[in-house]
Protein backbone atom coordinates (compact mmCIF):
# COMPACT_ATOMS: atom_id res chain seq x y z
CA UNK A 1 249.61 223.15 -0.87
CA UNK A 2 246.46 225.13 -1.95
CA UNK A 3 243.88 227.12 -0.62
CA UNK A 4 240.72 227.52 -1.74
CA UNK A 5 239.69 231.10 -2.08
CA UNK A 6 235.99 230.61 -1.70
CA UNK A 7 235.42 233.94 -0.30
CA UNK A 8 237.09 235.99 -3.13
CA UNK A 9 237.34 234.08 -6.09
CA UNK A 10 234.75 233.06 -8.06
CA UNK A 11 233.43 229.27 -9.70
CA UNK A 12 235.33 227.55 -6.78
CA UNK A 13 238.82 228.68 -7.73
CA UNK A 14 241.95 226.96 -6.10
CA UNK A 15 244.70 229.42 -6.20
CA UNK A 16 247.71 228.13 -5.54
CA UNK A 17 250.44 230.61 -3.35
CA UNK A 18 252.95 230.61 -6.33
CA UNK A 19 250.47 233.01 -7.66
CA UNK A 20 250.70 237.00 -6.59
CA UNK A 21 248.24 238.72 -8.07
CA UNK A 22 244.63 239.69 -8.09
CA UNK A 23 242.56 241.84 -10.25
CA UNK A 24 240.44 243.68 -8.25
CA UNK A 25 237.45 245.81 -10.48
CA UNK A 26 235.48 248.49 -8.65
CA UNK A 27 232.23 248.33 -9.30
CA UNK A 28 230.84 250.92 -7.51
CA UNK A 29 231.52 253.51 -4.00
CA UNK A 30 229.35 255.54 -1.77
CA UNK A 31 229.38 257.47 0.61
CA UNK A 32 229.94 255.59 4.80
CA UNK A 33 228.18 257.24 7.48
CA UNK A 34 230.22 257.20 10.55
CA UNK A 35 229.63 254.44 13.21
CA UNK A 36 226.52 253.28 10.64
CA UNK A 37 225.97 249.04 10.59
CA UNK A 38 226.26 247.49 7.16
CA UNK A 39 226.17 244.07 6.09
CA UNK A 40 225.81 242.03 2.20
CA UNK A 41 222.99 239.42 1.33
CA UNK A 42 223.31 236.59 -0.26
CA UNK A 43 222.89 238.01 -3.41
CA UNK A 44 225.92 240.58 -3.03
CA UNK A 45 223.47 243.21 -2.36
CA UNK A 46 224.24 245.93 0.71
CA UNK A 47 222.33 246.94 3.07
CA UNK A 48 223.26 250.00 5.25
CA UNK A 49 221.72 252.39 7.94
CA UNK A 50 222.70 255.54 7.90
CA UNK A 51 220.84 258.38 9.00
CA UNK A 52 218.55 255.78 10.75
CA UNK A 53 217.37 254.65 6.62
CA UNK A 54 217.90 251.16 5.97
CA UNK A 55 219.03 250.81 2.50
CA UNK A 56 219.63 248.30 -0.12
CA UNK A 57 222.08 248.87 -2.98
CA UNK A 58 222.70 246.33 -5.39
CA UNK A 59 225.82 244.83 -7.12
CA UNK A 60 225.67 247.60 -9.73
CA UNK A 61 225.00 250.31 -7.23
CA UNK A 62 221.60 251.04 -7.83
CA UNK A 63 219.29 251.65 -4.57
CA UNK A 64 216.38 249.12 -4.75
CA UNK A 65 214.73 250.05 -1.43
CA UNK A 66 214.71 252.34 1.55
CA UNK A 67 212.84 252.02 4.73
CA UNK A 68 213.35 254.34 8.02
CA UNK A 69 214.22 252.35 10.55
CA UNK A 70 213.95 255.84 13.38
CA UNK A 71 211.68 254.15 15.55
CA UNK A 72 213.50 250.60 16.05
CA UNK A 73 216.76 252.78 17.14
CA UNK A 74 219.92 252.63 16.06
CA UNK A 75 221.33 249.22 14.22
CA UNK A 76 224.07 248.06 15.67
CA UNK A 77 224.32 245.24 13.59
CA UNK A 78 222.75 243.90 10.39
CA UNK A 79 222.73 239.97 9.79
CA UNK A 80 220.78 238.72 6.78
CA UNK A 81 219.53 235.15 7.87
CA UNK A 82 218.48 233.63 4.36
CA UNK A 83 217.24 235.09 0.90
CA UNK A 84 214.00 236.09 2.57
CA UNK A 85 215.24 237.55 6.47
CA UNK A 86 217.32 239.98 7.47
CA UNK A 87 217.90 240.60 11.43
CA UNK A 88 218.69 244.09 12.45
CA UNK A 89 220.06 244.17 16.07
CA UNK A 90 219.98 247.25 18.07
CA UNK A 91 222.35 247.14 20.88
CA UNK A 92 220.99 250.36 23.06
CA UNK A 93 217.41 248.69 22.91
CA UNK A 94 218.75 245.04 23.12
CA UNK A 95 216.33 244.51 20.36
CA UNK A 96 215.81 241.99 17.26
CA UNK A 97 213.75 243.40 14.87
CA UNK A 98 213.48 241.54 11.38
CA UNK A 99 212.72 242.47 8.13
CA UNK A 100 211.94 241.20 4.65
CA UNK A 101 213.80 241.14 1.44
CA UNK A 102 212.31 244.38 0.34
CA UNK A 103 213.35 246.06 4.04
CA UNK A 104 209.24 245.82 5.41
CA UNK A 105 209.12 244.96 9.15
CA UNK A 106 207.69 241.82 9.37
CA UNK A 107 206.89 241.56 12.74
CA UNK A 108 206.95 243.08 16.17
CA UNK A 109 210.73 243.64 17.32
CA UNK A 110 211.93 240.92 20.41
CA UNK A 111 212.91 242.84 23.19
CA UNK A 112 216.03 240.25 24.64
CA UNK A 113 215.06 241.51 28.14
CA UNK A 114 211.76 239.43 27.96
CA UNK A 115 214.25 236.22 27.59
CA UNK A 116 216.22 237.08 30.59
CA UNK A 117 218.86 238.37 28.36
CA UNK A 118 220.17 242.02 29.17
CA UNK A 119 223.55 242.62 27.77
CA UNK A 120 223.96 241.11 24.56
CA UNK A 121 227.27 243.27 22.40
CA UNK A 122 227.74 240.50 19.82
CA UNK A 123 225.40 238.58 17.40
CA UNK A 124 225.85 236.16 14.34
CA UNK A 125 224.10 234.42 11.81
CA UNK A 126 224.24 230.11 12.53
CA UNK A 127 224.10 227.40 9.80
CA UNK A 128 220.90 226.10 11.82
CA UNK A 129 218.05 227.06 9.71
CA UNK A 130 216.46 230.20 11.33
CA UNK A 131 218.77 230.70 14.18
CA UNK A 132 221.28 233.50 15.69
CA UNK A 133 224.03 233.43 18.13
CA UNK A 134 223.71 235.79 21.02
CA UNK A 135 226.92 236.66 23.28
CA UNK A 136 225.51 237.78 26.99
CA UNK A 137 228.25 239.94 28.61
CA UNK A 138 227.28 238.26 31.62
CA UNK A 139 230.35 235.80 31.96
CA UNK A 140 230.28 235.40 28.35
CA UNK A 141 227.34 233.60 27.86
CA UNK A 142 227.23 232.25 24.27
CA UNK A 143 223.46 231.46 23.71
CA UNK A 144 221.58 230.19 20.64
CA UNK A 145 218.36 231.42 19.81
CA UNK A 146 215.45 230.19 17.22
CA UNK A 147 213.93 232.85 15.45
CA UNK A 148 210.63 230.97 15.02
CA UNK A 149 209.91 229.94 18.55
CA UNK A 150 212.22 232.78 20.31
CA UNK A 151 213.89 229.22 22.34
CA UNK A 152 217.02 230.20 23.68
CA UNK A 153 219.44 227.76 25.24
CA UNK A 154 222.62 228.57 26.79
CA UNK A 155 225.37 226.70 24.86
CA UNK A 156 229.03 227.88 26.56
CA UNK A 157 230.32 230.23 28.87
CA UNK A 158 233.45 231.45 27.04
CA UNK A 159 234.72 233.54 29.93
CA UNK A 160 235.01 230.04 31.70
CA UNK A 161 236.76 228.33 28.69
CA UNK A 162 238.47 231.49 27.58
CA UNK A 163 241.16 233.78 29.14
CA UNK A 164 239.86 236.45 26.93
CA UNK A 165 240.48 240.61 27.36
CA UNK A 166 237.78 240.77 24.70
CA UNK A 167 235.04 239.62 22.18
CA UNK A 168 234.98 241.62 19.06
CA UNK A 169 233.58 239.48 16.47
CA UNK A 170 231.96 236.01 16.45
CA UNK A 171 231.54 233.87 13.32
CA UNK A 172 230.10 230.26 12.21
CA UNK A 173 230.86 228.32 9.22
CA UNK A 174 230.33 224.84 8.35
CA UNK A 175 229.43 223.89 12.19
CA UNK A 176 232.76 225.88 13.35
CA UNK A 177 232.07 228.93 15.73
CA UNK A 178 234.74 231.22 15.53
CA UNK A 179 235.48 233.71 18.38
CA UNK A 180 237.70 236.91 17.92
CA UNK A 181 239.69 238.16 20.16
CA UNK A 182 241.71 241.60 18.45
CA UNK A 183 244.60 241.30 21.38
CA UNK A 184 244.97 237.31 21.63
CA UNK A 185 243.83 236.27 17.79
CA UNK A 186 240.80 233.41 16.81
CA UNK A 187 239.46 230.62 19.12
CA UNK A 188 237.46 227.88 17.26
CA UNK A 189 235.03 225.58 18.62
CA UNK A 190 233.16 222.37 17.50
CA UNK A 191 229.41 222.22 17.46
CA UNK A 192 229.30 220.78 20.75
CA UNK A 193 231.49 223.52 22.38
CA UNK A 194 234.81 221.79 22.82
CA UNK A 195 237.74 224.14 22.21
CA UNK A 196 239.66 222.88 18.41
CA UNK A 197 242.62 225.90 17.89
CA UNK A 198 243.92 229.35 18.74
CA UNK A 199 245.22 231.09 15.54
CA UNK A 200 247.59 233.57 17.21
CA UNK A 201 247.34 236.36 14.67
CA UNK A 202 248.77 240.08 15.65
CA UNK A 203 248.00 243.43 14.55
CA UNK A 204 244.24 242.06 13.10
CA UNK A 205 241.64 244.29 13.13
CA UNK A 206 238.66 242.17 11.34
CA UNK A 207 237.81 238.44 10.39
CA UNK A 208 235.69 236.02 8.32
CA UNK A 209 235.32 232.80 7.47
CA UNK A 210 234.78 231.22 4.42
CA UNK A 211 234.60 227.06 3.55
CA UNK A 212 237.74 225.55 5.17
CA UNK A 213 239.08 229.43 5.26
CA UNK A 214 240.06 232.37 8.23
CA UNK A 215 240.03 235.78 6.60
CA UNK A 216 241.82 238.36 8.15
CA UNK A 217 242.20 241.75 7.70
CA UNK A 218 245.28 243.33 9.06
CA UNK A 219 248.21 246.20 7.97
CA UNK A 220 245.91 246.62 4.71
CA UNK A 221 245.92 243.38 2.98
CA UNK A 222 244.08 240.52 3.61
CA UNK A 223 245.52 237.27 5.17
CA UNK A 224 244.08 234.19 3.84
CA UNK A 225 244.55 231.01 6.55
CA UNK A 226 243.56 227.41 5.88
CA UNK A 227 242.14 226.44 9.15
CA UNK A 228 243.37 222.46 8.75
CA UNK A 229 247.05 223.24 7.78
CA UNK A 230 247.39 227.25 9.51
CA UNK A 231 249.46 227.85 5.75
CA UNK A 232 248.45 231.41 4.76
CA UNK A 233 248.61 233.97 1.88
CA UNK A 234 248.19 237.56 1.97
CA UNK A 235 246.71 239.72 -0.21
CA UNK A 236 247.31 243.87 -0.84
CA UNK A 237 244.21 245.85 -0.61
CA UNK A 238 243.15 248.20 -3.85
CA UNK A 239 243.23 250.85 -1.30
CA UNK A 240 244.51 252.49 1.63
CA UNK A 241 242.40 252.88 5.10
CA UNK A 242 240.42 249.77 4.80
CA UNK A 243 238.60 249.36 8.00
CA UNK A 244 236.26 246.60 7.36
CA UNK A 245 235.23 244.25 5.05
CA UNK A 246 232.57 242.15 3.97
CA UNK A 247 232.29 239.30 1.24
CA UNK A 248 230.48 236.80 -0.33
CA UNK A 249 231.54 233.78 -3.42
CA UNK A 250 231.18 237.03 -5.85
CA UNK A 251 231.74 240.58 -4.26
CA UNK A 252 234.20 242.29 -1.81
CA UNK A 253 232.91 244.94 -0.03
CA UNK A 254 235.68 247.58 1.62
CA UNK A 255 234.66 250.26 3.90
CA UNK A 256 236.99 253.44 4.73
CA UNK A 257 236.38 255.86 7.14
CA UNK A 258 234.27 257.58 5.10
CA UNK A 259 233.51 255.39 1.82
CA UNK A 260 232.34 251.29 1.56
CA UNK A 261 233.88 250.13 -2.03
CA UNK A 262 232.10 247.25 -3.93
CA UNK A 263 234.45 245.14 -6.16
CA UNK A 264 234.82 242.17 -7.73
CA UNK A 265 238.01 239.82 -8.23
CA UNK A 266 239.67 237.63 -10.92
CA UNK A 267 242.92 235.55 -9.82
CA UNK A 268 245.86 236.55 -12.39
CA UNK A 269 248.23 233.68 -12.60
């Protein structure tokens, strides 16, 4: 059985789990600002926001543009929507504000309260062209909203569905919304909100999801699940104290408590 690596391994690789080995080549390091948000475009560029200055590094580690971000508050998340959008959510303000490819404010930033929306911890980016997933502490609401017309409809209550001690991440790929739950492991859920699988999975810390893929990080490697057969491979970490991780088809981003490492990775059969 194979699984296909789309999230690490480049030119839609199939790895098979005979093989052991990646290379993993650092391609650059700097400096993590504690409690800072952080995210990767499409383009394997970062984006961080320390010291309230959005900032976007590319893949070699050269900064391509800076933009104070002071007045918006602090980021609590960063989501890039497309090529073109990037959403920077500030929890304390329960505020969207969005921003360009070149870190400009494009517009005005949404204040959620004006949509009846109060308590929002969790955000992510959906397939849907131009849309984000909100999760309302209220009960759990899981809401989707359209950045264009600023719609939101209410699409699940997860504390209903759920017996959950926590949110801590939510995800969607390929019209699969994954929720995480650090203490019970990941629930996945159809487009129209019908419950598919629990992946009990201890001692996990972070997720993503890639293609037909769970990625997981956990005791310093990374577990690789195929969500159709639950088969999984794990993978060591270049180095110690990961505490989150970011990816797209061509870079792995790693961030320590005090560093985020950029590398790339070639399978070694």
């Amino acid at each position: 059985m194979r699984i296909f690596l789309s999230l690490l391994f480049f030119n839609s690789f199939f790895v098979s789990f005979s093989q052991e080995e990646l290379s993993w080549k650092q391609n650059y390091s700097i400096d993590y600002i504690a409690n800072s948000a952080w995210g990767i475009d499409a383009q394997g560029s970062l984006i961080t926001s320390g010291k309230g200055v959005l900032t976007k590094i590319d893949s070699t580690g050269t900064v391509k543009f800076k933009q104070s971000i002071i007045h918006i508050g602090k980021a609590s998340e960063i989501e890039p929507i497309n090529s073109m959008k990037i959403i920077v959510f500030c929890e304390n303000q329960q505020t969207f504000c969005s921003f360009d490819n070149t870190l400009t404010l494009t517009e005005n930033c949404l204040d959620l309260a004006n949509f009846g929306v109060q308590t929002v911890s969790n955000i992510a980016v959906s397939s849907l062209s131009d849309r984000i997933w909100i999760l309302d502490q209220v009960n759990y609401r899981l809401l989707l909203m359209n950045l264009q017309t600023n719609y939101i409809v209410e699409t699940g209550n997860l504390k209903g569905m759920l017996s959950l001690n926590q949110i801590d991440e939510l995800k969607e790929m390929n019209n699969v919304f994954y929720v995480f739950d650090a203490t019970k492991g990941i629930y996945s859920f159809d487009i129209y909100g019908s419950l598919m699988k629990h992946y009990e999975i201890k001692d996990a810390t972070k997720f993503d999801a890639f293609g037909e893929n769970l990625i997981v990080l956990r005791n310093n490697v990374l577990q690789v699940i195929d969500t159709e057969t639950s088969l999984s491979k794990e993978y060591t970490l270049p180095i110690e104290g990961v505490l989150d991780f970011k990816m797209n088809s061509q870079y792995v981003y790693l961030q320590t408590v005090d560093k985020i490492f950029c590398f790339s990775i070639n399978v070694e059969n």
